[in-house]
C-alpha atoms as a PDB file:
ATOM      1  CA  UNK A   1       0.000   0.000   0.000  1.00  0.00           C
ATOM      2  CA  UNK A   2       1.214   2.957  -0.765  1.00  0.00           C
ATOM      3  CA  UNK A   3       2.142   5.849   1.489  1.00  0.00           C
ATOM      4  CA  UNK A   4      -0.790   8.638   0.077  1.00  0.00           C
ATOM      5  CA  UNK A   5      -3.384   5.747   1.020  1.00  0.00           C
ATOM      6  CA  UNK A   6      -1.546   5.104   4.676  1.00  0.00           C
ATOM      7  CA  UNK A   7      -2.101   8.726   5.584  1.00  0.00           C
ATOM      8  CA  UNK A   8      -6.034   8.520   4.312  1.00  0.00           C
ATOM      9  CA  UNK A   9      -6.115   5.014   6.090  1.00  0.00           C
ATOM     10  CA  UNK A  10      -5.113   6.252   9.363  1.00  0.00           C
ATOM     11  CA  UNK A  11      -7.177   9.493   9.040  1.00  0.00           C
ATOM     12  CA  UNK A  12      -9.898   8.028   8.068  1.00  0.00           C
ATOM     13  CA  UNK A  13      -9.904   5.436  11.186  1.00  0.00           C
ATOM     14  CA  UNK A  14      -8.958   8.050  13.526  1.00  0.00           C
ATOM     15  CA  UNK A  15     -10.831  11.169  12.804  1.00  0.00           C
ATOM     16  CA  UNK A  16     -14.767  12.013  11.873  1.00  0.00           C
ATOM     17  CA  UNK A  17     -13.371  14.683   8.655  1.00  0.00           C
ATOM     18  CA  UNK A  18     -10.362  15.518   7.401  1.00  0.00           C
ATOM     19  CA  UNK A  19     -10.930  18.666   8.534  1.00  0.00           C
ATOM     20  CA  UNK A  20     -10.454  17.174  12.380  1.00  0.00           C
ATOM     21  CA  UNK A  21      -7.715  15.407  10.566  1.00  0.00           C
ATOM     22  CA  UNK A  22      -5.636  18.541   9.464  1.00  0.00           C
ATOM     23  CA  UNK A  23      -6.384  20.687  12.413  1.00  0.00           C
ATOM     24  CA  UNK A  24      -5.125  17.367  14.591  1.00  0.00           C
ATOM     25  CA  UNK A  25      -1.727  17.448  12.281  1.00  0.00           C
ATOM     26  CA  UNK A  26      -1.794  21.490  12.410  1.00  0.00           C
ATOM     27  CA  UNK A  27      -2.310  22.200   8.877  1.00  0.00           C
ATOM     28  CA  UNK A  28      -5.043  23.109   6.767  1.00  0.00           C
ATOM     29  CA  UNK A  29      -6.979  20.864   4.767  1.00  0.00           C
ATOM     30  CA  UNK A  30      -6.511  21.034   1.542  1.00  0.00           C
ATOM     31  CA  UNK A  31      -2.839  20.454   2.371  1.00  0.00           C
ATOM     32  CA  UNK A  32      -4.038  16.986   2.991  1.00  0.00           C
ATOM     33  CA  UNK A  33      -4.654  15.807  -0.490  1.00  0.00           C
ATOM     34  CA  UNK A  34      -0.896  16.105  -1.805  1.00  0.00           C
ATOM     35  CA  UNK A  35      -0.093  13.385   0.944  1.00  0.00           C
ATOM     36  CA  UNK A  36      -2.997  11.406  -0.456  1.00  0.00           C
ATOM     37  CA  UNK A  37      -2.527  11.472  -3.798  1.00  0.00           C
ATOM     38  CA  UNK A  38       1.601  10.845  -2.993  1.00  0.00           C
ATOM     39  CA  UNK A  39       2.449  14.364  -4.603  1.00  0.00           C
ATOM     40  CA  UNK A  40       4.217  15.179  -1.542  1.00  0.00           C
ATOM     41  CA  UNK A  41       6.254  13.336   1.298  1.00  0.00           C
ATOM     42  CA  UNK A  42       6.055  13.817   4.741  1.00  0.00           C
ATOM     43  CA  UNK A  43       8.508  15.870   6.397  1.00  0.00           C
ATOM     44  CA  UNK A  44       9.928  15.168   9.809  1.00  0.00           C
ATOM     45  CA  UNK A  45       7.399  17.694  11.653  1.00  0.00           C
ATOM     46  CA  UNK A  46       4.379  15.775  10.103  1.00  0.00           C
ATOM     47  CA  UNK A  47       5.751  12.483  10.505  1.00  0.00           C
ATOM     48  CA  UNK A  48       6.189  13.512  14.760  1.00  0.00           C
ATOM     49  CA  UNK A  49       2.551  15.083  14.318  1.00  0.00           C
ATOM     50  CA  UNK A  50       1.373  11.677  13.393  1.00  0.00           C
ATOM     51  CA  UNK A  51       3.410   9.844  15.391  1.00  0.00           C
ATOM     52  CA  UNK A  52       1.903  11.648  18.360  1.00  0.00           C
ATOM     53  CA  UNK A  53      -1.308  10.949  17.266  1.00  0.00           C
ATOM     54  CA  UNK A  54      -1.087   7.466  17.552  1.00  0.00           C
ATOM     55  CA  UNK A  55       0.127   6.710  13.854  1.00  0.00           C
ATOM     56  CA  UNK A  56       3.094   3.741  13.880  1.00  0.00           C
ATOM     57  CA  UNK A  57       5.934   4.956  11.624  1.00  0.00           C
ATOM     58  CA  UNK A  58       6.556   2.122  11.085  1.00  0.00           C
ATOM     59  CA  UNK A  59       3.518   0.475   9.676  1.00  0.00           C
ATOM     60  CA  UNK A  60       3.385   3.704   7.755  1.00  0.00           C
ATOM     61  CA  UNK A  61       6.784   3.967   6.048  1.00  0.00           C
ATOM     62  CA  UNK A  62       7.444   0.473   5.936  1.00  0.00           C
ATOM     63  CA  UNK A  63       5.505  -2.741   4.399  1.00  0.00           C
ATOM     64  CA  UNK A  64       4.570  -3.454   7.640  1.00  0.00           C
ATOM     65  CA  UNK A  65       0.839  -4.704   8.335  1.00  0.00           C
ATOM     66  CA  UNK A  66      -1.373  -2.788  10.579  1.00  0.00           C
ATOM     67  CA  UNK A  67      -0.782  -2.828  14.064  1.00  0.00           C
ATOM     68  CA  UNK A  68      -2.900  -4.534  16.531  1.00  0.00           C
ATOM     69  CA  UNK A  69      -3.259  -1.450  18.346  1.00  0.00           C
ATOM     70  CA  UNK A  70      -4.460   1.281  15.351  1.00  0.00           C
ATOM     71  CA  UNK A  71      -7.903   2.444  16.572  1.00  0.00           C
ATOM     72  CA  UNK A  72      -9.009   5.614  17.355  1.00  0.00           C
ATOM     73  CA  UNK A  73      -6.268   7.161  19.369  1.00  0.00           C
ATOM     74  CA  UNK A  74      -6.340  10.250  17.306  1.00  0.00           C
ATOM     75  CA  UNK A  75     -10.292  10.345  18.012  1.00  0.00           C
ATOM     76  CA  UNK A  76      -9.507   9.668  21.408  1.00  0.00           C
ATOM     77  CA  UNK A  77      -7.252  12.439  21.885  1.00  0.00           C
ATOM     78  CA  UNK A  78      -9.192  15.316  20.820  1.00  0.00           C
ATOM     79  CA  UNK A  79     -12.289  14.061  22.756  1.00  0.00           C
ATOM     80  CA  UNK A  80     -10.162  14.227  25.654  1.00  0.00           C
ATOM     81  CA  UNK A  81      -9.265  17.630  24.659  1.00  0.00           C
ATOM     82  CA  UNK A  82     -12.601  18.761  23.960  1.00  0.00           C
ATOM     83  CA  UNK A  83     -13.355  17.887  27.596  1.00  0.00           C
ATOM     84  CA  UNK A  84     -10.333  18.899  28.762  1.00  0.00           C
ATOM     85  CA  UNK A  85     -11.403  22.753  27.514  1.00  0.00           C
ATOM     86  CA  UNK A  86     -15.127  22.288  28.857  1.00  0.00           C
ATOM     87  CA  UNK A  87     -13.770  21.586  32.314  1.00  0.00           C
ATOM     88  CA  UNK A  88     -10.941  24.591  32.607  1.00  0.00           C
ATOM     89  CA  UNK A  89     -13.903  26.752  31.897  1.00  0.00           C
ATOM     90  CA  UNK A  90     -16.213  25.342  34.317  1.00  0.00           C
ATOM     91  CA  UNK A  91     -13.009  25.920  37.107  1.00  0.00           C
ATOM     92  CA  UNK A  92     -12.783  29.337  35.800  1.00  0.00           C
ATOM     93  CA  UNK A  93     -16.390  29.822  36.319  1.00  0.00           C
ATOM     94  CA  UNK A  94     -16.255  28.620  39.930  1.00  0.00           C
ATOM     95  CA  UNK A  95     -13.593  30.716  40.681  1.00  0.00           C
ATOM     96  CA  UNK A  96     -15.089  33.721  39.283  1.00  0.00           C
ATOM     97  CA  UNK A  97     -17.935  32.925  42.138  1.00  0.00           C
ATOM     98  CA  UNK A  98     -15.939  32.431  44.580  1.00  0.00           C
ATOM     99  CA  UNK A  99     -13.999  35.857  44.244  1.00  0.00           C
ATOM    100  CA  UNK A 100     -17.500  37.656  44.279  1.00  0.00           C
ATOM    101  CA  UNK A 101     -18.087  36.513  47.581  1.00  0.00           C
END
């Protein structure tokens, strides 16, 4: 498989849009397709982006199969953010009572 259709693979496991997709990797989405279509190879920064997203390097630059493990780590992660965000807010809140009294 080739590298374009490794990228889409994992995105497409790991994200509802590729719009989730590039904002997860930090870039916008039309920058996307060049890795698709395997006009473009990723750089070091992009491979790290993916790596931290739960991507294995080496499934995805090798002819590796998939890992056991793929899922939806990258999902996962900005779920977890999403909440993470909701919560600091609701501190903030609190605290912003708590000063008026």
């Amino acid at each position: 498989m080739k590298l374009g259709k490794k990228i889409r693979q994992f995105g497409e496991e790991n994200f509802s849009s590729n719009v989730e997709f590039a904002k997860a990797l930090k870039i916008k989405r039309e920058q996307l397709y060049p890795y698709f279509q395997n006009r473009v190879v990723p750089g070091g920064e992009i491979l790290k982006r993916l790596y931290d997203l739960g991507c294995d390097l080496h499934w995805l630059l090798a002819d590796a199969k998939p890992p056991k493990t793929a899922g939806n780590s990258g999902k996962k992660v900005n779920e977890l953010t999403a909440e993470n965000k909701a919560l600091k807010r609701k501190i903030e809140l609190i605290q912003q009572v708590l000063k008026k009294k």
